[in-house]
Protein backbone atom coordinates (compact mmCIF):
# COMPACT_ATOMS: atom_id res chain seq x y z
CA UNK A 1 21.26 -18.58 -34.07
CA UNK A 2 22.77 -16.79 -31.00
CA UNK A 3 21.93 -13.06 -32.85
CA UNK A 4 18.21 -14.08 -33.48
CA UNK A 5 17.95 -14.91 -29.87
CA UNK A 6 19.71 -12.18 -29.05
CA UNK A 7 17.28 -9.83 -31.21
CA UNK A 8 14.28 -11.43 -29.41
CA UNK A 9 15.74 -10.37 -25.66
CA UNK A 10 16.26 -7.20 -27.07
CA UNK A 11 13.09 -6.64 -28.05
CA UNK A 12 11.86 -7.74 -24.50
CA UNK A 13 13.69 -5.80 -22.57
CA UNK A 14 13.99 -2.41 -24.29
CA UNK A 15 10.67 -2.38 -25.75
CA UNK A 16 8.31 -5.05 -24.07
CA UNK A 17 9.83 -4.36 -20.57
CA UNK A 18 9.93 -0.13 -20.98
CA UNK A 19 5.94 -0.18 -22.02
CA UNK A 20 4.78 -2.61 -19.73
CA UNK A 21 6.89 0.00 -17.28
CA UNK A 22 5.03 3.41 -18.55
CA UNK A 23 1.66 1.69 -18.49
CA UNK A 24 2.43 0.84 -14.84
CA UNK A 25 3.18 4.36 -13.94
CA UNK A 26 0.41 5.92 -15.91
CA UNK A 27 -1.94 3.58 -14.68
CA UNK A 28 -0.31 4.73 -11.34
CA UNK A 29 -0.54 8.09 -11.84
CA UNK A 30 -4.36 7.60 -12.80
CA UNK A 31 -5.07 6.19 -9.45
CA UNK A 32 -3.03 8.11 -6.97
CA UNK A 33 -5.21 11.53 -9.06
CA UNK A 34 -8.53 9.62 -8.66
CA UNK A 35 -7.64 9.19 -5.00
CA UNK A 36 -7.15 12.49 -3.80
CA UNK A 37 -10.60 13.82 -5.58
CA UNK A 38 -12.73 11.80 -4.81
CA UNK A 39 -14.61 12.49 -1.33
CA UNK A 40 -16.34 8.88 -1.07
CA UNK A 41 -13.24 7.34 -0.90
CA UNK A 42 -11.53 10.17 0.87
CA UNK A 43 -14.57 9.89 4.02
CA UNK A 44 -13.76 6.57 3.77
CA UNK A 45 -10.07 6.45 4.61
CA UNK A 46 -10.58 9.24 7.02
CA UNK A 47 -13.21 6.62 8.84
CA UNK A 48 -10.73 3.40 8.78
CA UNK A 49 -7.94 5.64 9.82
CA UNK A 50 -10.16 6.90 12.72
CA UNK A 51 -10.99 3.44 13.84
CA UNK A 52 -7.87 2.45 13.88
CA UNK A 53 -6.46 4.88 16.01
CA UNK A 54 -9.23 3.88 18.31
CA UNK A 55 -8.36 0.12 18.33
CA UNK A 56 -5.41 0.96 19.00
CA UNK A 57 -6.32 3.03 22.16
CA UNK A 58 -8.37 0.35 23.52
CA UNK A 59 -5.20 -2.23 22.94
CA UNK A 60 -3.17 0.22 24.89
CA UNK A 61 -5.83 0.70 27.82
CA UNK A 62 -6.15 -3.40 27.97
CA UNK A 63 -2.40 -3.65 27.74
CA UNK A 64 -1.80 -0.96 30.63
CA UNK A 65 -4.47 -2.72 32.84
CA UNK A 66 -2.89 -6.42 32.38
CA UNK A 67 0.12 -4.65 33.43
CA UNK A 68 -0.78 -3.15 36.32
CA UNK A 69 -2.85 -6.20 37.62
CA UNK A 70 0.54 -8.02 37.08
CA UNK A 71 1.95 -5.24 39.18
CA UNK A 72 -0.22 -5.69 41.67
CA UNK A 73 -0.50 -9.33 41.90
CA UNK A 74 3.43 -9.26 42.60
């Protein structure tokens, strides 16, 4: 009994476990390729990233005026 089971988690993990693996990475691969070619979704990051820089500027700016009211208030 203890070699059949042992058979079965063999299977799992060297063959089961190792394709599920590749498929990952290949699927992976796929995406990461698609990404870089395709200029849709390449404007698009370019536009999120640019908003977010500006977010954050205007965060700063707010949190630099709260501090100098604070400044002054004291």
């Amino acid at each position: 009994m203890d070699s059949d089971a042992g058979g079965w988690l063999w299977l799992m993990i060297d063959v089961v476990l190792v394709a599920a693996l590749a498929l990952g990475l290949i699927w992976g691969t796929m995406m990461w390729r698609t990404r870089r070619t395709n200029p849709t979704l390449e404007a698009a990051r370019e536009e999120a990233t640019r908003r977010l820089y500006e977010r954050a500027a205007e965060n700063e700016r707010r949190q630099e005026a709260k501090d100098d009211e604070r400044k002054s208030a004291a």
